[in-house]
Protein backbone atom coordinates (compact mmCIF):
# COMPACT_ATOMS: atom_id res chain seq x y z
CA UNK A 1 31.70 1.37 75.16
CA UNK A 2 29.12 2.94 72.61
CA UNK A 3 28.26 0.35 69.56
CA UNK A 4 27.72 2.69 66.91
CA UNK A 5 25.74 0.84 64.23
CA UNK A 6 27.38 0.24 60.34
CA UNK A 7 25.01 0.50 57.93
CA UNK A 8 26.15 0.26 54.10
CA UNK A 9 25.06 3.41 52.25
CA UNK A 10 22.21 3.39 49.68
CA UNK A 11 24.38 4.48 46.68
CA UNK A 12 26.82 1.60 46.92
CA UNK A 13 23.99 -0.72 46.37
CA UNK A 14 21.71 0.91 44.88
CA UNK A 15 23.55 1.54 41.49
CA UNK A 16 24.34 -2.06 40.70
CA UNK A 17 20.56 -3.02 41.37
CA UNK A 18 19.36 -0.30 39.10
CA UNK A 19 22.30 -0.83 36.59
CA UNK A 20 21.33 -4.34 36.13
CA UNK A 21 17.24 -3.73 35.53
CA UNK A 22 18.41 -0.60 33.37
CA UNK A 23 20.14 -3.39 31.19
CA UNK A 24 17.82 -5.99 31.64
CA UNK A 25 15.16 -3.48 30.43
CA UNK A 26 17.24 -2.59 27.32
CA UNK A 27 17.94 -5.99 26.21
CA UNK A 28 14.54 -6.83 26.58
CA UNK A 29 13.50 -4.11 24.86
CA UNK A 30 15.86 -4.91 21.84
CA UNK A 31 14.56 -8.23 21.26
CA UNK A 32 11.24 -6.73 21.04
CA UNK A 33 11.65 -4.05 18.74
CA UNK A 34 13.44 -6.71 16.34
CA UNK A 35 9.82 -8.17 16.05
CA UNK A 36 7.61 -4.41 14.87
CA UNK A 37 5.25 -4.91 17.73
CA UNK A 38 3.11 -2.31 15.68
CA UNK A 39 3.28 -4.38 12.81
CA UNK A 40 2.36 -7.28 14.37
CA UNK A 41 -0.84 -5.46 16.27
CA UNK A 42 -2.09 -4.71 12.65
CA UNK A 43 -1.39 -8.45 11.16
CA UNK A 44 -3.32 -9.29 13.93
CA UNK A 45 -6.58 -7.36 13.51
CA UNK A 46 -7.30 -9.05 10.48
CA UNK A 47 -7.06 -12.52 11.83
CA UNK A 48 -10.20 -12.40 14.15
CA UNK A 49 -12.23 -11.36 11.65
CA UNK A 50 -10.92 -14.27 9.06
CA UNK A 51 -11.67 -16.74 12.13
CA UNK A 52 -15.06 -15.02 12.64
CA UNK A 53 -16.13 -15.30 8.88
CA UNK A 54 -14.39 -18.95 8.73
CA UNK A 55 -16.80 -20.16 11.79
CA UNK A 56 -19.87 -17.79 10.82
CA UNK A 57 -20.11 -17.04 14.24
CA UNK A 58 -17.51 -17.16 17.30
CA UNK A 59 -14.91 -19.33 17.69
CA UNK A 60 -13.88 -20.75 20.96
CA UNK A 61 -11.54 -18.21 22.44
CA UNK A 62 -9.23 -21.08 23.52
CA UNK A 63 -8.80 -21.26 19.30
CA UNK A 64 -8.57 -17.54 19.15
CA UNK A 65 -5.69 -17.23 21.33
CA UNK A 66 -3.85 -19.55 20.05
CA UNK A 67 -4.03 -18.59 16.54
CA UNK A 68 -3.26 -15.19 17.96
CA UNK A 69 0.20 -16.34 19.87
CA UNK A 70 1.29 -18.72 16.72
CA UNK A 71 0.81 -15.72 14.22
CA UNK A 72 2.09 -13.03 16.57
CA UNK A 73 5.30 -15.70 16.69
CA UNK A 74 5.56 -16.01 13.47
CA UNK A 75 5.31 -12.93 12.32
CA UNK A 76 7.97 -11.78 15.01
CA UNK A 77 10.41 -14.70 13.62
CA UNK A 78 9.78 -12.85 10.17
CA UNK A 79 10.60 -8.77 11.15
CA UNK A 80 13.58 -10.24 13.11
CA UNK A 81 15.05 -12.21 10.04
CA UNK A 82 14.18 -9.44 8.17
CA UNK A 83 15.98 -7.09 10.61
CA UNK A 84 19.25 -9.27 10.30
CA UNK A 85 19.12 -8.83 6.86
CA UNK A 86 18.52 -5.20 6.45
CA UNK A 87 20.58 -4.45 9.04
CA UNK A 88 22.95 -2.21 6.25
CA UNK A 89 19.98 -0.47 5.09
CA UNK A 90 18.67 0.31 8.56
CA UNK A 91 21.39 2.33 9.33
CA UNK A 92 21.06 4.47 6.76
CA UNK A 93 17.81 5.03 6.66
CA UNK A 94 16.40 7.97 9.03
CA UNK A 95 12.97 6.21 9.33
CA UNK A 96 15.13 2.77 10.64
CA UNK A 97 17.66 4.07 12.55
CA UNK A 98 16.91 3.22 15.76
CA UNK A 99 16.06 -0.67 14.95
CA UNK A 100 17.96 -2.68 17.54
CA UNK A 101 20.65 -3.94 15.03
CA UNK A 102 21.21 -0.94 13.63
CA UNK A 103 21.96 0.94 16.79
CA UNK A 104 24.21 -1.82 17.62
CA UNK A 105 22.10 -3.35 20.59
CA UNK A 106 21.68 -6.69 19.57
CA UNK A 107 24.62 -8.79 17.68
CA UNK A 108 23.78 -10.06 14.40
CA UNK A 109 24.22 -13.34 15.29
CA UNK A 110 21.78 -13.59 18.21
CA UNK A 111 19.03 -11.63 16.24
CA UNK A 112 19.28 -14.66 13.49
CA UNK A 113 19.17 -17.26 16.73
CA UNK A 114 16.09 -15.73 18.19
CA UNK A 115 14.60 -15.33 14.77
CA UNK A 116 14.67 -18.61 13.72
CA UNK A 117 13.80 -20.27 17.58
CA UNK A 118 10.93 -17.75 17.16
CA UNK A 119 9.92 -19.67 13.52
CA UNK A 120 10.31 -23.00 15.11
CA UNK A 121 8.39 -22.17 18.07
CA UNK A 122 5.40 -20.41 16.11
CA UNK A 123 4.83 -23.53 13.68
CA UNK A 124 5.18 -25.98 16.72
CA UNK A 125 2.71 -23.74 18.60
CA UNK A 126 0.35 -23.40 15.97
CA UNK A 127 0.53 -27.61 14.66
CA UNK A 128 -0.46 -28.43 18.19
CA UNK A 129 -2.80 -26.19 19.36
CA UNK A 130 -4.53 -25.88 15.50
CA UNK A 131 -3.84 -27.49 12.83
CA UNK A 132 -0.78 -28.39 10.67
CA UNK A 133 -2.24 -26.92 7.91
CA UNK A 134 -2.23 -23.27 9.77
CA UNK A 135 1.58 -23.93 11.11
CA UNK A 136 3.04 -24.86 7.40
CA UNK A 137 1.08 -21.81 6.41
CA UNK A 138 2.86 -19.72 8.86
CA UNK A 139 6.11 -21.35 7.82
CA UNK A 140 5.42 -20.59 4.17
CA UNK A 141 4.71 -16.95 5.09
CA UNK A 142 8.01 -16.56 6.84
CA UNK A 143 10.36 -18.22 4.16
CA UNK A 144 8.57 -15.84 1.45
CA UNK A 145 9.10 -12.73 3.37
CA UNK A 146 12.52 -13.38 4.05
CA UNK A 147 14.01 -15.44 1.42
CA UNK A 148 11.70 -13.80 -1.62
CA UNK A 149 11.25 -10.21 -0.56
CA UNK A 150 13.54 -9.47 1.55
CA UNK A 151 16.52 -11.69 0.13
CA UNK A 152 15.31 -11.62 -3.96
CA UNK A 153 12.88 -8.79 -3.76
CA UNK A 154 13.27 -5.39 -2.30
CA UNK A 155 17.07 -4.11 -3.39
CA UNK A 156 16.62 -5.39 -6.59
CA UNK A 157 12.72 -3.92 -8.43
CA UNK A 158 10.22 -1.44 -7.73
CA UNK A 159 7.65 -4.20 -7.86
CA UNK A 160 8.99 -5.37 -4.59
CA UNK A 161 6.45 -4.44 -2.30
CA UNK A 162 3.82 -5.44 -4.81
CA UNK A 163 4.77 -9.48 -4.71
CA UNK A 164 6.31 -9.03 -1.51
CA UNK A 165 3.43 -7.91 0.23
CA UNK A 166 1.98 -11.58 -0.23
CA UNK A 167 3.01 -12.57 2.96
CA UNK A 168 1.01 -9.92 4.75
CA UNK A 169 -1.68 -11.22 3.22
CA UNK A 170 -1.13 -15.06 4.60
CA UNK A 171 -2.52 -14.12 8.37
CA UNK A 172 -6.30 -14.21 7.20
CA UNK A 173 -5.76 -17.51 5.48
CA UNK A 174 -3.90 -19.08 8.40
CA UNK A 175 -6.56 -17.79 10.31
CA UNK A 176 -9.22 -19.43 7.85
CA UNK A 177 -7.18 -22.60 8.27
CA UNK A 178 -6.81 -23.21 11.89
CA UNK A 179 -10.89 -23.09 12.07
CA UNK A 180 -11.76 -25.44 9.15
CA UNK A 181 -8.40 -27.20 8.25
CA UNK A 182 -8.89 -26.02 4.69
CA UNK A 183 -8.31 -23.02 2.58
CA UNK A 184 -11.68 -21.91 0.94
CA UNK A 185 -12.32 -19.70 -1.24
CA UNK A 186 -13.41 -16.47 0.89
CA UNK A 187 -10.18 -16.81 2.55
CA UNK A 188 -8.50 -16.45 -0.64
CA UNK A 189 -10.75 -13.40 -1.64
CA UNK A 190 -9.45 -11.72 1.90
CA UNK A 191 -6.07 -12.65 0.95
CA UNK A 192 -6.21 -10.89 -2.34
CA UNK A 193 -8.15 -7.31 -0.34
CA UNK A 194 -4.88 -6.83 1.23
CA UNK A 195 -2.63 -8.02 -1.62
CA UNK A 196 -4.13 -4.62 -3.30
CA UNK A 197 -4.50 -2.67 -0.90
CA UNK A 198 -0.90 -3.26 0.51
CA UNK A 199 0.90 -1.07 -3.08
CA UNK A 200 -0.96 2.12 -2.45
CA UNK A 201 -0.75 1.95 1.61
CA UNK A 202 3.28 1.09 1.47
CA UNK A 203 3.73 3.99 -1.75
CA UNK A 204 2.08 6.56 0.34
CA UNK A 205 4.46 5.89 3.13
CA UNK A 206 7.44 5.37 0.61
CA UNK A 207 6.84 8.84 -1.04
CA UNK A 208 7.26 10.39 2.35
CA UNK A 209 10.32 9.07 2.85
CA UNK A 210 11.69 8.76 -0.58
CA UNK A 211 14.96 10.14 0.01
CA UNK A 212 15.36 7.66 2.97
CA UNK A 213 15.01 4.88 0.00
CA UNK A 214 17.04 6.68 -2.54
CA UNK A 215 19.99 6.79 0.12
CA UNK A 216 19.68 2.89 1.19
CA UNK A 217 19.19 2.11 -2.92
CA UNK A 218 16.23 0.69 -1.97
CA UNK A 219 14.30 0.56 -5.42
CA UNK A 220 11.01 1.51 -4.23
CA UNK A 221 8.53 2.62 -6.70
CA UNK A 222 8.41 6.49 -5.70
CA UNK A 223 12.54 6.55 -6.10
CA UNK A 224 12.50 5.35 -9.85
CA UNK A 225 8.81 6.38 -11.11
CA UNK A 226 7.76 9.90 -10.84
CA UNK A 227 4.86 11.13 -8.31
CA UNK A 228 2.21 11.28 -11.33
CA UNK A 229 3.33 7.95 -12.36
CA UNK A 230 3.38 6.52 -8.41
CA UNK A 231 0.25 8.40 -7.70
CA UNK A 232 -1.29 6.86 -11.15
CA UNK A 233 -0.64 2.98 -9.71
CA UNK A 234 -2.16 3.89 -6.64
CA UNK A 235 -5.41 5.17 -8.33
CA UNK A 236 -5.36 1.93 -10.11
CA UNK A 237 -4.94 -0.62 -7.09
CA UNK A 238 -6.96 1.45 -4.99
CA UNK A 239 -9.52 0.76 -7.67
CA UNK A 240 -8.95 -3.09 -8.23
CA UNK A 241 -8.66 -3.49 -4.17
CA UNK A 242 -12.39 -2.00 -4.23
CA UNK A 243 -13.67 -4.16 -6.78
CA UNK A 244 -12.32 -7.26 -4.69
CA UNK A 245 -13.90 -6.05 -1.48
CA UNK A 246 -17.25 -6.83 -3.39
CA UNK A 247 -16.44 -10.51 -3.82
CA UNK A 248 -17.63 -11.42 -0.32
CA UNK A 249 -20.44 -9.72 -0.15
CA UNK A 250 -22.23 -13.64 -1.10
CA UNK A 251 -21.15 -14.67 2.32
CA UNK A 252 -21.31 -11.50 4.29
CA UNK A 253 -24.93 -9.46 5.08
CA UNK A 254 -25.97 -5.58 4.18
CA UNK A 255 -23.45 -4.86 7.09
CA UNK A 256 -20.31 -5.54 5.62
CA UNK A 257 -21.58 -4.39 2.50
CA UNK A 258 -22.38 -1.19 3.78
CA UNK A 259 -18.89 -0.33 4.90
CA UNK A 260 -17.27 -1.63 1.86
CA UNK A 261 -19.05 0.09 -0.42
CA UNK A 262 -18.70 3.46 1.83
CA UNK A 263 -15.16 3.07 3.13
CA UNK A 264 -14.04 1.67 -0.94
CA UNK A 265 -15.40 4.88 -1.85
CA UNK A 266 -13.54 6.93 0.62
CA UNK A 267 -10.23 5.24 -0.23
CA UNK A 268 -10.57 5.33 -4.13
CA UNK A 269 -11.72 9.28 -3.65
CA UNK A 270 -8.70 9.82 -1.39
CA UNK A 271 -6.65 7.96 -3.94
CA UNK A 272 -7.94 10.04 -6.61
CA UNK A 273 -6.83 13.59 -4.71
CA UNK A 274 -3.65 12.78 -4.32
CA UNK A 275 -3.29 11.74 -7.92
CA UNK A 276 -4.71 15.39 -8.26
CA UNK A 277 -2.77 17.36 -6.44
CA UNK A 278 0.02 16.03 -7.44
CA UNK A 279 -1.13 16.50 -11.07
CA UNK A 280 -1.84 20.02 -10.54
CA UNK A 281 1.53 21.09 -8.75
CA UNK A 282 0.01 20.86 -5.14
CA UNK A 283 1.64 20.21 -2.26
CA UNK A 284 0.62 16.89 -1.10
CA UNK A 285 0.94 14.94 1.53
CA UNK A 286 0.74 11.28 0.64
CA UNK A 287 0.79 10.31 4.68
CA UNK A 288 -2.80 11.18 4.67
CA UNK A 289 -3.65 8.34 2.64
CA UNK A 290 -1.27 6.45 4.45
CA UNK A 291 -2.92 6.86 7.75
CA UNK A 292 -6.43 6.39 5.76
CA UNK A 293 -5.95 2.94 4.89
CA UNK A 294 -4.81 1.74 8.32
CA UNK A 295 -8.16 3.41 9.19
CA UNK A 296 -10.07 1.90 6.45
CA UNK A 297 -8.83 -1.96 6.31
CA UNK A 298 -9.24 -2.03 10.37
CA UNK A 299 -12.85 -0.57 9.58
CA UNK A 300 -13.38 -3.39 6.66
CA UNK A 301 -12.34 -6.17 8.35
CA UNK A 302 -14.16 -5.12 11.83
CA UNK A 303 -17.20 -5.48 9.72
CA UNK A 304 -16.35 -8.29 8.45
CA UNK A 305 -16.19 -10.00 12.20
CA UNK A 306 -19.14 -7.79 13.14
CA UNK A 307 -21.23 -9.43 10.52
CA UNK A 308 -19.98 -13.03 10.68
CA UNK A 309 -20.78 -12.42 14.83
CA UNK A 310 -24.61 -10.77 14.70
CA UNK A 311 -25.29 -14.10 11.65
CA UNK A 312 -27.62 -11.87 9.94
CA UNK A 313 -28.52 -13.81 6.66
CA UNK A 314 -25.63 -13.40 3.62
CA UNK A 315 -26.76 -11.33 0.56
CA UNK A 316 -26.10 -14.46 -1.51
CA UNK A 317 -25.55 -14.66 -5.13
CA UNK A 318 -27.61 -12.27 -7.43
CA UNK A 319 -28.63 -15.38 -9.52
């Protein structure tokens, strides 16, 4: 009698196993675009060079990374509260569509769970591995960007993004921190470079997508102020952010004073043709300037970890 061998066919297994890692893939996927990876990356690049400038010179990379991990926590903890939160607005917006909550792909009330476990697990992180200092820092920058711009802030003034934007400012100073234990004052000079430069970056990219704002009743500055007048205030803290970029050049050499002076210019020029153009009826397109100062505070704060690394000698004070 002829055995004739049973074999189970490839599609009625095959389907389940590539079902589940289709799943798997999406969930996982979810949770991470509740935390703006690209966000994150750019939070990020300033840190190193805080560290650098902190240690004048190299910090162990031991330190690095986990400064690195406890930000990159905690500033995931922060986009994924924030995501909870906005979760209305998402959906309405174009630009924020396809965030996790607001296609549906993650329930509310897991988003806030992983949120918070992030928070608790980024100041934990950071206490033990740094210093407590750096982990109530990162603490302090969560609760602001939730509870004061998200919660207080953004549906309710067009100044939002202008005291709002603190907490983007807070990974150079946890940075600062988790080298020395203290908050000096260069750290505090870095802080306040990206607490001007944030306005015109963030208007550029709200002008673009001013009817995206205007539709979520969102408040930001280009839905209730007219281009001249938007274009006007970025002029202005394009200007001021330039000015503040000078302040370290007593603890940084002629290379970081070189690219400040240079890449200020660029951005306050830039600044100043779209104020222009928009004065003179142009068509404009403010994601120029948008994409600029990505460019140019990536540029600004490379030198600044360039410098601090080479240990050329520091301009000093002029008296």
């Amino acid at each position: 009698m002829e055995v004739v061998p049973v074999s189970v066919p490839v599609s009625d297994v095959a389907p389940t196993q590539v079902g589940f890692v289709a799943r798997a893939r999406t969930t996982v996927g979810a949770y991470l675009g509740l935390t703006k990876t690209r966000i994150i990356e750019q939070l990020l690049v300033v840190t190193v060079p805080a560290m650098f400038l902190a240690q004048r010179g190299i910090p162990s990379v031991w330190l690095i990374v986990a400064t690195l991990l406890g930000g990159a926590l905690a500033a995931a903890s922060a986009h994924a509260l924030n995501c909870v939160v906005d979760a209305d607005i998402d959906k309405v917006m174009k630009r924020t569509a396809r965030r996790p909550l607001a296609k549906g792909q993650v329930p509310p009330r897991n988003a806030l769970v992983f949120g918070l476990a992030l928070g608790v697990l980024s100041s934990v992180w950071l206490g033990l591995t740094t210093n407590w200092l750096a982990a109530a820092l990162s603490v302090a920058a969560i609760a602001f960007y939730v509870l004061v711009y998200t919660l207080l802030l953004k549906r309710r003034t067009s100044q939002n993004i202008v005291w709002g934007g603190a907490a983007g400012c807070m990974p150079v100073v946890i940075g600062w921190a988790a080298v020395t234990g203290t908050v000096e004052w260069p750290a505090l000079v870095m802080f306040a470079v990206i607490f001007f430069w944030t306005p015109p970056h963030f208007w550029a990219l709200a002008m673009r997508y001013r009817e995206d704002y205007a539709a979520a009743g969102v408040p930001m500055l280009p839905v209730v102020a007219t281009p001249v007048q938007v274009s006007r205030r970025i002029v202005a803290y394009s200007w001021v952010m330039f000015v503040v970029t000078l302040a370290l050049l007593p603890v940084t050499s002629w290379i970081y004073a070189a690219v400040a002076v240079l890449g200020g210019a660029w951005f306050v020029f830039s600044a100043h043709r779209l104020h222009h153009d928009i004065v003179a009826g142009d068509e404009i397109s403010p994601m120029k300037l948008f994409h600029l100062s990505n460019m140019y505070l990536c540029l600004l704060f490379a030198a600044i970890a360039v410098d601090a690394a080479i240990g050329l000698p520091v301009l000093g004070l002029p008296f």
